[in-house]
PDB file of N, CA and C in Angstrom:
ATOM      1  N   UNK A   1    -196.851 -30.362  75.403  1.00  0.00           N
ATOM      2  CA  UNK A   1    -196.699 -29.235  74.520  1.00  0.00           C
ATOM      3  C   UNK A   1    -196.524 -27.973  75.361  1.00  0.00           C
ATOM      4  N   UNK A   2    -195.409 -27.180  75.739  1.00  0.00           N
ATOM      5  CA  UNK A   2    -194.967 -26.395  76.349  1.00  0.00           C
ATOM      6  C   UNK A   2    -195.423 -25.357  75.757  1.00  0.00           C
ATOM      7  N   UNK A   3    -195.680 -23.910  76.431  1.00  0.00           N
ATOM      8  CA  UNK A   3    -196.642 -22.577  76.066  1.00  0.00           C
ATOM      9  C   UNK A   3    -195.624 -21.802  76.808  1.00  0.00           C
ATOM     10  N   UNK A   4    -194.741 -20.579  76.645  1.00  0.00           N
ATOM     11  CA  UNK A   4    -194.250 -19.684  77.026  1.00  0.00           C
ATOM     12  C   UNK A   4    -194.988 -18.622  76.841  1.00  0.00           C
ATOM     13  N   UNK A   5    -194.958 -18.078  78.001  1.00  0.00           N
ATOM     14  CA  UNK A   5    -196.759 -16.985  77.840  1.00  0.00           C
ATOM     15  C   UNK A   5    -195.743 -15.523  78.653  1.00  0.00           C
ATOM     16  N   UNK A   6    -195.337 -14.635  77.811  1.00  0.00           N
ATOM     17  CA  UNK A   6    -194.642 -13.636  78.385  1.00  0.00           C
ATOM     18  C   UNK A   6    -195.195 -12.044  78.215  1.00  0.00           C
ATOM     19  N   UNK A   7    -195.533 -11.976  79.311  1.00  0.00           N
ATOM     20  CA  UNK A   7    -196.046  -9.993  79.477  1.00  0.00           C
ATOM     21  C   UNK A   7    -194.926  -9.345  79.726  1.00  0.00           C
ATOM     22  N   UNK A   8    -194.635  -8.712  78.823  1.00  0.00           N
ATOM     23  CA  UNK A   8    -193.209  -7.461  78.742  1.00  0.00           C
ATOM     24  C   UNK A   8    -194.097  -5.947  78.914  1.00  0.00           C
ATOM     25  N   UNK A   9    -193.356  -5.437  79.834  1.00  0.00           N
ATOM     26  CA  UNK A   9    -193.936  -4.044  80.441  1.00  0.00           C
ATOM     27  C   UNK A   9    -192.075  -3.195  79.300  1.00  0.00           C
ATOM     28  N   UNK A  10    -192.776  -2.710  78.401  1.00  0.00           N
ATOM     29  CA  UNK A  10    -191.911  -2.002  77.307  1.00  0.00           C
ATOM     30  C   UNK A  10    -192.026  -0.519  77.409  1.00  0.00           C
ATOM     31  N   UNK A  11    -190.952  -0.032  78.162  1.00  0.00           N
ATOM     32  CA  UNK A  11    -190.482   1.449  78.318  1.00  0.00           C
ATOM     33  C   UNK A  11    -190.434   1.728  77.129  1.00  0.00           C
ATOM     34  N   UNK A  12    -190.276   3.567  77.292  1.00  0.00           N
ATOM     35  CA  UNK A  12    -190.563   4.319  75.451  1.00  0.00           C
ATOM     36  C   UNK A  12    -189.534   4.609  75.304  1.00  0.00           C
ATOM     37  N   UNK A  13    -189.348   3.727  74.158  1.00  0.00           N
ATOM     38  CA  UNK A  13    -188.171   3.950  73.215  1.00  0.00           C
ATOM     39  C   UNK A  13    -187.011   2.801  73.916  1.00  0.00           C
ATOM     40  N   UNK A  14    -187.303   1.393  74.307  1.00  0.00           N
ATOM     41  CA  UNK A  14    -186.813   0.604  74.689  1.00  0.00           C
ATOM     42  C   UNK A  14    -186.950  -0.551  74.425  1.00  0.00           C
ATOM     43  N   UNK A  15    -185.873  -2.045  74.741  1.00  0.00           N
ATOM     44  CA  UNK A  15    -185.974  -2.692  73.436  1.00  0.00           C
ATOM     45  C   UNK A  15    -186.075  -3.954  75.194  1.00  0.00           C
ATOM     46  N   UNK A  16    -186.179  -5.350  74.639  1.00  0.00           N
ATOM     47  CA  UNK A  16    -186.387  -6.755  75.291  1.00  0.00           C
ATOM     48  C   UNK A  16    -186.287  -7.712  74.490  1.00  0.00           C
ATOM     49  N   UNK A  17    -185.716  -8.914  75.060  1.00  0.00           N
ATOM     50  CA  UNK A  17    -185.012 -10.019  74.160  1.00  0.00           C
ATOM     51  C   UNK A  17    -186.140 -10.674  75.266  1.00  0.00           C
ATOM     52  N   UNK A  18    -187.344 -10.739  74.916  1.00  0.00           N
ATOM     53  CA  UNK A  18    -188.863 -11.816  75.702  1.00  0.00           C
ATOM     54  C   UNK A  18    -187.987 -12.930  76.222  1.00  0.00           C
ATOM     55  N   UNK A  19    -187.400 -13.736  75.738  1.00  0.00           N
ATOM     56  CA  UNK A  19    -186.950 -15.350  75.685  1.00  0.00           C
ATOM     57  C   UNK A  19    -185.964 -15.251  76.755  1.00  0.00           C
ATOM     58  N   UNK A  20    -185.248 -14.126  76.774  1.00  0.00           N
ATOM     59  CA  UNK A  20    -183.655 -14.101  77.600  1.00  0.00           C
ATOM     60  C   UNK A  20    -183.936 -15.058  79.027  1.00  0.00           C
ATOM     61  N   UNK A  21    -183.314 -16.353  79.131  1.00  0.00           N
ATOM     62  CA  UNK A  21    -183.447 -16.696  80.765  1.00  0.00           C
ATOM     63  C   UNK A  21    -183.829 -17.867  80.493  1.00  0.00           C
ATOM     64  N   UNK A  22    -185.356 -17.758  79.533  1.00  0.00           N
ATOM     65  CA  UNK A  22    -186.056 -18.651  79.428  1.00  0.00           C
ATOM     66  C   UNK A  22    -185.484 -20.421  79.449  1.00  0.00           C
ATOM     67  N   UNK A  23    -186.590 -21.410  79.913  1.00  0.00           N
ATOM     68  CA  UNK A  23    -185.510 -22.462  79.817  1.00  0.00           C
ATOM     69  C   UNK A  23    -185.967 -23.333  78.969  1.00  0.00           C
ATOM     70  N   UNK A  24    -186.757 -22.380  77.827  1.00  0.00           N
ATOM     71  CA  UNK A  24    -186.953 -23.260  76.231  1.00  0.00           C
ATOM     72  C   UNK A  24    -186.178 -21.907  75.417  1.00  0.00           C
ATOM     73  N   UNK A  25    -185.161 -21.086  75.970  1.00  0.00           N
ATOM     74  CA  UNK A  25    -184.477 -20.290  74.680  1.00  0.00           C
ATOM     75  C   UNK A  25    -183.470 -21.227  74.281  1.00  0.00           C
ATOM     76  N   UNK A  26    -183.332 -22.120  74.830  1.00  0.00           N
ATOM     77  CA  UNK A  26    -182.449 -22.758  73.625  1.00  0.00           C
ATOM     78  C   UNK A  26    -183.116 -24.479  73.748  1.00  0.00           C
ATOM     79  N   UNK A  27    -183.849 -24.905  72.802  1.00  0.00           N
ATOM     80  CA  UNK A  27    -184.804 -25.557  72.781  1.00  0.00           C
ATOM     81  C   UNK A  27    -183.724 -27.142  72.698  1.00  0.00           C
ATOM     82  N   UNK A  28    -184.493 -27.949  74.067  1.00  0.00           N
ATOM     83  CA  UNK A  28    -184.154 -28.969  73.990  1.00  0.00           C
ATOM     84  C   UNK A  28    -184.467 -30.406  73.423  1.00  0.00           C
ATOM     85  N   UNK A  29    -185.431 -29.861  72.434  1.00  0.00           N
ATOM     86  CA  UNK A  29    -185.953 -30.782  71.131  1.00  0.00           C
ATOM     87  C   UNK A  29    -186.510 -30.390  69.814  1.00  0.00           C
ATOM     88  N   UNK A  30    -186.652 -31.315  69.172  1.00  0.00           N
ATOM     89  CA  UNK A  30    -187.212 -30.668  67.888  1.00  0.00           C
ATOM     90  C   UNK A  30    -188.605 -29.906  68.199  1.00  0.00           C
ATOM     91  N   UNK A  31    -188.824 -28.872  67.761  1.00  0.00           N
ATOM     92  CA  UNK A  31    -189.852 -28.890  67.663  1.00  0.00           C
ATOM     93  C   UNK A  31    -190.870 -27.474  67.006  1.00  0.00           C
ATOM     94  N   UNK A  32    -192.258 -27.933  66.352  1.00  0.00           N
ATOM     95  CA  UNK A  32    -192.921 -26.700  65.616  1.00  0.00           C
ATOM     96  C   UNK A  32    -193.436 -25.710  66.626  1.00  0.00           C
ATOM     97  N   UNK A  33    -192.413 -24.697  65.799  1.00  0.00           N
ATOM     98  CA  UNK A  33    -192.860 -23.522  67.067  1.00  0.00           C
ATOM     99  C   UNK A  33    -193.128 -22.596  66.552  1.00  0.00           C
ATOM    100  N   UNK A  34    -194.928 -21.764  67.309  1.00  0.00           N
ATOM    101  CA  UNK A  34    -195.187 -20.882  66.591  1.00  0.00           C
ATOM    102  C   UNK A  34    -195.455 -19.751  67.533  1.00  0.00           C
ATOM    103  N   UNK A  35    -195.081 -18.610  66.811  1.00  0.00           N
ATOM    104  CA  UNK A  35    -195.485 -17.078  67.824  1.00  0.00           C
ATOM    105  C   UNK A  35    -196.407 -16.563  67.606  1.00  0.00           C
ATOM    106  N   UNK A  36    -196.781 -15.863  68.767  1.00  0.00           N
ATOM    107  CA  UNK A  36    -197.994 -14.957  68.514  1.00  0.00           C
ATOM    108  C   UNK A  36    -197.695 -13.631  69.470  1.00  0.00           C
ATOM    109  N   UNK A  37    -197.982 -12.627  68.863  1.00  0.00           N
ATOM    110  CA  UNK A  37    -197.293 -11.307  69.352  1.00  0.00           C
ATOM    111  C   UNK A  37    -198.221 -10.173  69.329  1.00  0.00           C
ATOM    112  N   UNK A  38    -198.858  -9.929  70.569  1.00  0.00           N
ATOM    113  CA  UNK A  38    -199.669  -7.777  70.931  1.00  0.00           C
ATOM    114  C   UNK A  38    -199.115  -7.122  71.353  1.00  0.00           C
ATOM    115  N   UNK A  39    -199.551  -5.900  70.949  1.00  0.00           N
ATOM    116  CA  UNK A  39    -199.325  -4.944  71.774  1.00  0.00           C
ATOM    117  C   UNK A  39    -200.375  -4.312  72.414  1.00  0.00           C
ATOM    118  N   UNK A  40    -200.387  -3.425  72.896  1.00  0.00           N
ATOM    119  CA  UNK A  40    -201.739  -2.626  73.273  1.00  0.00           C
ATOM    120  C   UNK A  40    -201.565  -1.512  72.362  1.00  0.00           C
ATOM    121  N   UNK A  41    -200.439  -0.757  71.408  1.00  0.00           N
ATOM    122  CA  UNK A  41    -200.901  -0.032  70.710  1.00  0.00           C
ATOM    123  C   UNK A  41    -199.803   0.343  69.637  1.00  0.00           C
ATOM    124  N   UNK A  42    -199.716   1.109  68.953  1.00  0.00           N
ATOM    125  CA  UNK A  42    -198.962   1.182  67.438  1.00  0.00           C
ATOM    126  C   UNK A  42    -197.658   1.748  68.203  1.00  0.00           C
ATOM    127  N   UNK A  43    -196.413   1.098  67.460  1.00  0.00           N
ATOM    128  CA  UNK A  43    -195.176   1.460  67.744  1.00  0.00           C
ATOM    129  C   UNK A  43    -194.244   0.669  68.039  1.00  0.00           C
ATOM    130  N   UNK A  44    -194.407  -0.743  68.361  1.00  0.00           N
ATOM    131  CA  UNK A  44    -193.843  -1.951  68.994  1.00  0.00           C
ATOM    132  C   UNK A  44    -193.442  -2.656  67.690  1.00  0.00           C
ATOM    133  N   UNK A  45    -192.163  -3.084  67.379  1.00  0.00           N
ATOM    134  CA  UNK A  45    -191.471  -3.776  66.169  1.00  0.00           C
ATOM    135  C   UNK A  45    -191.113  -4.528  66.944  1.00  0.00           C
ATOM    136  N   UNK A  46    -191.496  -6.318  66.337  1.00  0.00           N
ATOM    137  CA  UNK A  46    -190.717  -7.642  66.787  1.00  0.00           C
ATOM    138  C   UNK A  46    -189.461  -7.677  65.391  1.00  0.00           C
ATOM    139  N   UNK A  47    -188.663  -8.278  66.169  1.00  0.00           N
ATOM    140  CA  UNK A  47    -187.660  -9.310  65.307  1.00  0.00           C
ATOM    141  C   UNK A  47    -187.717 -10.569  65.514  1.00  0.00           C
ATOM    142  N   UNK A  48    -188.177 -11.578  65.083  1.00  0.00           N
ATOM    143  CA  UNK A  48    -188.035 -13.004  65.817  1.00  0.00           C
ATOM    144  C   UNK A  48    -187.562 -13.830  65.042  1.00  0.00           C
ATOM    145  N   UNK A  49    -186.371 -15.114  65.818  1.00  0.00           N
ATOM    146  CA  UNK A  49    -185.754 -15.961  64.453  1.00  0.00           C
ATOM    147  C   UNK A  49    -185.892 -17.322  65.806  1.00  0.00           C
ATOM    148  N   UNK A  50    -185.287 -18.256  64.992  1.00  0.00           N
ATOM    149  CA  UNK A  50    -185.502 -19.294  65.367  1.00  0.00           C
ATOM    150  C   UNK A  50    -184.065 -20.776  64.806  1.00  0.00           C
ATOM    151  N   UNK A  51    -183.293 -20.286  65.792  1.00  0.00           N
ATOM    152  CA  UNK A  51    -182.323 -21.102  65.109  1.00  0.00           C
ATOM    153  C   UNK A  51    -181.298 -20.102  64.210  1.00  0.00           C
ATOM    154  N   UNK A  52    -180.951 -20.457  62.996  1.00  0.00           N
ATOM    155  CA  UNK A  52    -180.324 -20.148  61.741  1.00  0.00           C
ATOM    156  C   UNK A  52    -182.226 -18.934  60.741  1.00  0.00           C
ATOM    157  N   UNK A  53    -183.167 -19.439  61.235  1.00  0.00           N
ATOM    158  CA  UNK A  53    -184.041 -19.293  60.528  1.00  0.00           C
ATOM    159  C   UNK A  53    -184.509 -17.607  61.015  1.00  0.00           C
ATOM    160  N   UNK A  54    -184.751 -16.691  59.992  1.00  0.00           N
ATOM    161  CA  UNK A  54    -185.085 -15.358  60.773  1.00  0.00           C
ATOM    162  C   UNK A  54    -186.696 -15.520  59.855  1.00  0.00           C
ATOM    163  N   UNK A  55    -187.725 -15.628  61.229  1.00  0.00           N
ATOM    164  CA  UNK A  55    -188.498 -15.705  61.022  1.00  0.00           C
ATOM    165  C   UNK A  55    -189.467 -14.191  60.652  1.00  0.00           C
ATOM    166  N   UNK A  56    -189.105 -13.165  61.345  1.00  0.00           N
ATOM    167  CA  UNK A  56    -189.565 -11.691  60.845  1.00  0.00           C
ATOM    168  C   UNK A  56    -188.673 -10.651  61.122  1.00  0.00           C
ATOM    169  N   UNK A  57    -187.877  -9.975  60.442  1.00  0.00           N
ATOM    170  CA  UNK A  57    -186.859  -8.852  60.406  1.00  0.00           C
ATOM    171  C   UNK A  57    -187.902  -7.898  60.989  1.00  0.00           C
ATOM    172  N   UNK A  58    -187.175  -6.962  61.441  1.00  0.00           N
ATOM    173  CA  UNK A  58    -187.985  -6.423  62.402  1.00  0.00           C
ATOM    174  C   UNK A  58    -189.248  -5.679  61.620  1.00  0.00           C
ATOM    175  N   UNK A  59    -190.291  -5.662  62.481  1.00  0.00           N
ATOM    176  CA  UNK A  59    -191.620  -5.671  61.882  1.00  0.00           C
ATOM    177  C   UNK A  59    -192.768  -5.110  62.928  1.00  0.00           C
ATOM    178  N   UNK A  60    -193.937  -4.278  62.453  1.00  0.00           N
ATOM    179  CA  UNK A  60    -194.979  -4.190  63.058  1.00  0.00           C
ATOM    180  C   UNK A  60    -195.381  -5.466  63.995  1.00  0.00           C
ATOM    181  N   UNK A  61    -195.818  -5.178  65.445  1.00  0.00           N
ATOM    182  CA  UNK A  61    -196.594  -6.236  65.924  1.00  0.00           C
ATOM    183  C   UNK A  61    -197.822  -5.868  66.024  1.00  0.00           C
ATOM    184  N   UNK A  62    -199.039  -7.033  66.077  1.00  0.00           N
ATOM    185  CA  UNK A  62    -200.345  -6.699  65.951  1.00  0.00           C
ATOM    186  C   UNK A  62    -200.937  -6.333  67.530  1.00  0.00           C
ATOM    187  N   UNK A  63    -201.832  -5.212  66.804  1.00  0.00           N
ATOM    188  CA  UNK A  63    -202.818  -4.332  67.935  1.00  0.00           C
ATOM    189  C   UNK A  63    -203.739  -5.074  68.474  1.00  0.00           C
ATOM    190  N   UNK A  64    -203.476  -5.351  69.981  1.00  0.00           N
ATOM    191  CA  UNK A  64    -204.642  -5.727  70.929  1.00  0.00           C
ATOM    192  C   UNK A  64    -205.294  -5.060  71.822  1.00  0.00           C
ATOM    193  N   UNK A  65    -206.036  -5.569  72.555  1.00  0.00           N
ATOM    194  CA  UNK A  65    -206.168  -4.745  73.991  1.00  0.00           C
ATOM    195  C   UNK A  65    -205.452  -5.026  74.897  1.00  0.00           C
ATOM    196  N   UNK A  66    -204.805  -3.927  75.943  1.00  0.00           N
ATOM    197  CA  UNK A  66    -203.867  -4.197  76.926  1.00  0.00           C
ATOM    198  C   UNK A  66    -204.454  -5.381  77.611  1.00  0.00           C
ATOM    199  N   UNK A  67    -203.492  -6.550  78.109  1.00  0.00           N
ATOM    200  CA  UNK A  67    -203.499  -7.484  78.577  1.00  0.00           C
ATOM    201  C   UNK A  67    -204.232  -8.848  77.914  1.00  0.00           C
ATOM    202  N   UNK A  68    -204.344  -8.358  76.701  1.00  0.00           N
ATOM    203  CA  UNK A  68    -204.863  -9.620  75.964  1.00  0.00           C
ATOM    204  C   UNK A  68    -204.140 -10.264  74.906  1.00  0.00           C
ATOM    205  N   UNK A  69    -204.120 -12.034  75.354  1.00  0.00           N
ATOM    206  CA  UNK A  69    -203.072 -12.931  75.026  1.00  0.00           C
ATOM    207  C   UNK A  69    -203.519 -13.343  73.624  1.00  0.00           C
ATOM    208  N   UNK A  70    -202.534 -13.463  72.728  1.00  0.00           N
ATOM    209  CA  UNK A  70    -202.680 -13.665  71.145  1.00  0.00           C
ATOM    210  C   UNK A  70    -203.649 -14.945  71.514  1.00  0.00           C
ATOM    211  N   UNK A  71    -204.502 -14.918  70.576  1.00  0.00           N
ATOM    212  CA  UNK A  71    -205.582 -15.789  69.962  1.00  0.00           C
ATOM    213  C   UNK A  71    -205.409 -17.311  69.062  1.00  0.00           C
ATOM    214  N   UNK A  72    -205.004 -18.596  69.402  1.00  0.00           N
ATOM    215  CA  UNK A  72    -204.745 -19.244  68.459  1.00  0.00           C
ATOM    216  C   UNK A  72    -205.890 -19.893  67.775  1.00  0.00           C
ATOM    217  N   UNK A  73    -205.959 -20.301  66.567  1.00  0.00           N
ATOM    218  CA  UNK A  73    -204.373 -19.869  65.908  1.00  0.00           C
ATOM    219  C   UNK A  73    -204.758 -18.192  65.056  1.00  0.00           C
ATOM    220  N   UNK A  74    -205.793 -17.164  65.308  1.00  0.00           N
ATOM    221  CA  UNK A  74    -205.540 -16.349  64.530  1.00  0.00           C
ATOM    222  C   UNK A  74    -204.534 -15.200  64.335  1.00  0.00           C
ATOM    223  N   UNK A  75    -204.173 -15.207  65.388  1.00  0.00           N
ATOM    224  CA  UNK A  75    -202.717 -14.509  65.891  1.00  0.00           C
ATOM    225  C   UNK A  75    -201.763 -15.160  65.518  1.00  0.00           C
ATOM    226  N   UNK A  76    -201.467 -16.198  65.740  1.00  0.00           N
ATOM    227  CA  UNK A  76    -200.006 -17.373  65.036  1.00  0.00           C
ATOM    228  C   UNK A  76    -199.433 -16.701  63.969  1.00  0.00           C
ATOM    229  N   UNK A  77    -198.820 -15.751  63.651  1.00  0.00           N
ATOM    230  CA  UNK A  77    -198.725 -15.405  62.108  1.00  0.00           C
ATOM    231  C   UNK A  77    -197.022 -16.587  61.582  1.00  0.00           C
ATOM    232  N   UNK A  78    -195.791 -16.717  62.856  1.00  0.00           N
ATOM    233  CA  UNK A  78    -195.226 -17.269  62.731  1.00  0.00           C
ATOM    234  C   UNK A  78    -195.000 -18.145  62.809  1.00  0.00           C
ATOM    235  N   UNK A  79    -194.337 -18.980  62.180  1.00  0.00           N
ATOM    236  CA  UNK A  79    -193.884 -20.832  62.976  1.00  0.00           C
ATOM    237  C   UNK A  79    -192.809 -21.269  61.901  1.00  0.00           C
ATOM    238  N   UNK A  80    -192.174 -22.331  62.340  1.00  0.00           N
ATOM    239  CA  UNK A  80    -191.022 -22.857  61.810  1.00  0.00           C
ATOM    240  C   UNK A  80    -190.603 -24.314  62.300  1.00  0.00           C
ATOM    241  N   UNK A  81    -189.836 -25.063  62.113  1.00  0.00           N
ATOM    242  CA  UNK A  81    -189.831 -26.159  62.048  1.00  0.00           C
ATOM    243  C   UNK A  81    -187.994 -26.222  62.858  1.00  0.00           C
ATOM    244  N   UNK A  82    -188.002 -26.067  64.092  1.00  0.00           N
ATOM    245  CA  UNK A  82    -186.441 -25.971  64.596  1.00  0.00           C
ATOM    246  C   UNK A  82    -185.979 -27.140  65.386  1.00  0.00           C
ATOM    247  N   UNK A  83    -184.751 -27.279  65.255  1.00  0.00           N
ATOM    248  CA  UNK A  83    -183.765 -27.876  66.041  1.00  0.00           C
ATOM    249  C   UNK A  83    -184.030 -28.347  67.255  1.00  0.00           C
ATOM    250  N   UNK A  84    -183.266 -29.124  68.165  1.00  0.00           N
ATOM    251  CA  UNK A  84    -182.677 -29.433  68.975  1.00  0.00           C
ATOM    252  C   UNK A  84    -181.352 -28.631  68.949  1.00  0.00           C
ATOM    253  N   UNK A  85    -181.509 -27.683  70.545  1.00  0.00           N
ATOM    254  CA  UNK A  85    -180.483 -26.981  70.744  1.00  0.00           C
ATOM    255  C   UNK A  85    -180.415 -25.297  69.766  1.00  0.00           C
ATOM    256  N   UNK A  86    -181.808 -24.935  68.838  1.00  0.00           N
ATOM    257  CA  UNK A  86    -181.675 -23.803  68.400  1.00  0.00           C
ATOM    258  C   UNK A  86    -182.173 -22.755  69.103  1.00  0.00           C
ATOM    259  N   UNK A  87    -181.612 -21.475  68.863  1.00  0.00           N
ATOM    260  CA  UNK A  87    -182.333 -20.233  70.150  1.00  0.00           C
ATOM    261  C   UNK A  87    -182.926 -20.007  69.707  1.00  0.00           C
ATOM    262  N   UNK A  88    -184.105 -19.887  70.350  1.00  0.00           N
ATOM    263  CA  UNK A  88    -185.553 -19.000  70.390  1.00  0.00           C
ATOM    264  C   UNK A  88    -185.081 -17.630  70.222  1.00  0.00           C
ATOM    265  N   UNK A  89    -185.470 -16.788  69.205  1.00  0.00           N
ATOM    266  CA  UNK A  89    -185.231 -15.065  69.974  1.00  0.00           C
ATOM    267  C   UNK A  89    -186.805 -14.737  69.411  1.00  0.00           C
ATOM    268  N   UNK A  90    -186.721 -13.591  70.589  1.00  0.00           N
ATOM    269  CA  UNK A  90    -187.986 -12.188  69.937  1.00  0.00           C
ATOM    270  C   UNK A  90    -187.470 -11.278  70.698  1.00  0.00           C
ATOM    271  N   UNK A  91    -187.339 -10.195  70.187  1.00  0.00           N
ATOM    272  CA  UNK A  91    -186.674  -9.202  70.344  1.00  0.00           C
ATOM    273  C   UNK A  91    -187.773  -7.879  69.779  1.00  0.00           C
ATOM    274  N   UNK A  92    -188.203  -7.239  70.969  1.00  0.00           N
ATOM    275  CA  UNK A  92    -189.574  -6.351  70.870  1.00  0.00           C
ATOM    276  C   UNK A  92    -188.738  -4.947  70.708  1.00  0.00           C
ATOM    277  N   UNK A  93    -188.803  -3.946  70.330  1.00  0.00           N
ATOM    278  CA  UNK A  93    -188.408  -2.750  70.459  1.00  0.00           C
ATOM    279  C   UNK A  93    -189.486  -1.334  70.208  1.00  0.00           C
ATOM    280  N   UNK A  94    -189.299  -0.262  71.469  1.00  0.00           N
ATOM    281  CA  UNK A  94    -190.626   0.406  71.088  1.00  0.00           C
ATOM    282  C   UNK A  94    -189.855   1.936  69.803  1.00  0.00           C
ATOM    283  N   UNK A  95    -191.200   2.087  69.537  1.00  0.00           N
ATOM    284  CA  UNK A  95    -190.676   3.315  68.505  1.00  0.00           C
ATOM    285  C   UNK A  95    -191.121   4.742  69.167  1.00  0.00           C
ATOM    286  N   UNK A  96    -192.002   4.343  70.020  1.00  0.00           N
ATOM    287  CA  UNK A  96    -192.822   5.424  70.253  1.00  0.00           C
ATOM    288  C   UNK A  96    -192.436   6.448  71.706  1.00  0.00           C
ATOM    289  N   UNK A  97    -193.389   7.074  72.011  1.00  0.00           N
ATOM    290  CA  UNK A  97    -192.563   7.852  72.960  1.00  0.00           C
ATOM    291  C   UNK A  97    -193.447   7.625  74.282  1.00  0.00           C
ATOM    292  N   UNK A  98    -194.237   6.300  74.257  1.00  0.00           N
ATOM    293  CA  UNK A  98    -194.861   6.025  75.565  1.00  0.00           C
ATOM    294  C   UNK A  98    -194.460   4.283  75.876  1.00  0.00           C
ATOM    295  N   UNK A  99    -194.505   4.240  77.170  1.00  0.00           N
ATOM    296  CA  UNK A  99    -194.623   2.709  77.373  1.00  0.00           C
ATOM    297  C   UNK A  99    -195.432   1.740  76.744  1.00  0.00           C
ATOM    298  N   UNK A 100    -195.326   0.935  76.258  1.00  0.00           N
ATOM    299  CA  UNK A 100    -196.351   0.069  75.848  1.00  0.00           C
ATOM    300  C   UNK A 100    -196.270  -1.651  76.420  1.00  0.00           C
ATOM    301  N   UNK A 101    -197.478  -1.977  76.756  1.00  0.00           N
ATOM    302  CA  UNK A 101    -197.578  -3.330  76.939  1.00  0.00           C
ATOM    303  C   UNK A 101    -197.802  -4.726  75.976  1.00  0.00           C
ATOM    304  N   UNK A 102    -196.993  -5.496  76.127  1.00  0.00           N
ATOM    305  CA  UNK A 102    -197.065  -6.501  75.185  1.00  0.00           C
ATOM    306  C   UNK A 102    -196.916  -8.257  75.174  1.00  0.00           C
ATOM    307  N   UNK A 103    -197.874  -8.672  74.744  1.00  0.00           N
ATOM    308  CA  UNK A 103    -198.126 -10.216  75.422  1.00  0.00           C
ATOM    309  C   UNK A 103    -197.622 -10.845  74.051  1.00  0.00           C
ATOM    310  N   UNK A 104    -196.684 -12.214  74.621  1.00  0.00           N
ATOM    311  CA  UNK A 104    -196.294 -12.701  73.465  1.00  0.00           C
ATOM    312  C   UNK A 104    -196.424 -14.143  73.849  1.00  0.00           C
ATOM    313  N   UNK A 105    -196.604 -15.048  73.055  1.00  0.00           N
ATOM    314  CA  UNK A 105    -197.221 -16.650  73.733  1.00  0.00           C
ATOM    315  C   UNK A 105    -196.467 -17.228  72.741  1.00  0.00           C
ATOM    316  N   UNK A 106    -195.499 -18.242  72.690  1.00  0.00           N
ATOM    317  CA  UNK A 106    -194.795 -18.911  71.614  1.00  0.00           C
ATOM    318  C   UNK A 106    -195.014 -20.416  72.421  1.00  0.00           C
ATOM    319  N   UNK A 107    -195.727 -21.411  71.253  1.00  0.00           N
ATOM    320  CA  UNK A 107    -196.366 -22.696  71.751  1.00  0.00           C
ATOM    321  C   UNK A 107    -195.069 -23.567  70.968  1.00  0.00           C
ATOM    322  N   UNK A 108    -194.820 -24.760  71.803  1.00  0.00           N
ATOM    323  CA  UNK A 108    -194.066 -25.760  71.392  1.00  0.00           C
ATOM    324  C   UNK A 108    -194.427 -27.205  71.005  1.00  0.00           C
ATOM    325  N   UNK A 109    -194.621 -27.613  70.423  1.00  0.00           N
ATOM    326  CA  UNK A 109    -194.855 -28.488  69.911  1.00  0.00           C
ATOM    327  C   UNK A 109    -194.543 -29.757  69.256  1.00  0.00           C
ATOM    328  N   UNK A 110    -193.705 -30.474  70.185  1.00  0.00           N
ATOM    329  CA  UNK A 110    -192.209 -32.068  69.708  1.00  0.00           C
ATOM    330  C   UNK A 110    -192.747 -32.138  68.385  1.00  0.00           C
ATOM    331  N   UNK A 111    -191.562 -32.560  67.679  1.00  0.00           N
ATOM    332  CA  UNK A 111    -191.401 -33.657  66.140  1.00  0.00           C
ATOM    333  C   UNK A 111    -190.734 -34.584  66.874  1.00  0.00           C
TER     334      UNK A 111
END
């Protein structure tokens, strides 16, 4: 069960595709995959889809303390049921006018 565990250092007023590179963004099996997404403070909007599937149009992410990794499962707010061969995205963007830090952990899980 594969864990992509990504700390994005998010300039103000700047955006990151977390997954870009990654070598589960385009997932080489089925499988239930769920996100979990902090920030260290108010201003950080995810978009995340999964495949064909848009799992949150862009949206508040939840407030942590800097450097602390979402909680499973109470953090999990997303998951979906994807492909073989569908892209992973999360796509963080800040609103605010300071840097913010943000830990995002998306767990994989074969069907």
């Amino acid at each position: 069960m594969p864990n992509i565990v990504v700390r994005t250092a998010l300039g103000a007023n700047a955006t990151a595709d977390v997954l870009s590179g990654s070598q589960y963004e385009y997932l080489p099996f089925a499988a239930l995959v769920e996100v979990g997404i902090l920030s260290d403070a108010t201003g950080v909007l995810a978009t995340v889809s999964s495949g064909p599937d848009i799992l949150q149009e862009e949206g508040p992410v939840q407030i942590g303390t800097i450097n602390q990794s979402p909680r499973y499962p109470d953090d999990f707010f997303l998951s979906d049921l994807a492909a073989p061969g569908d892209r992973l995205k999360v796509r963080l963007r800040d609103t605010s006018a300071a840097a913010r830090v943000v830990l995002t952990v998306v767990k994989l899980t074969p069907v």
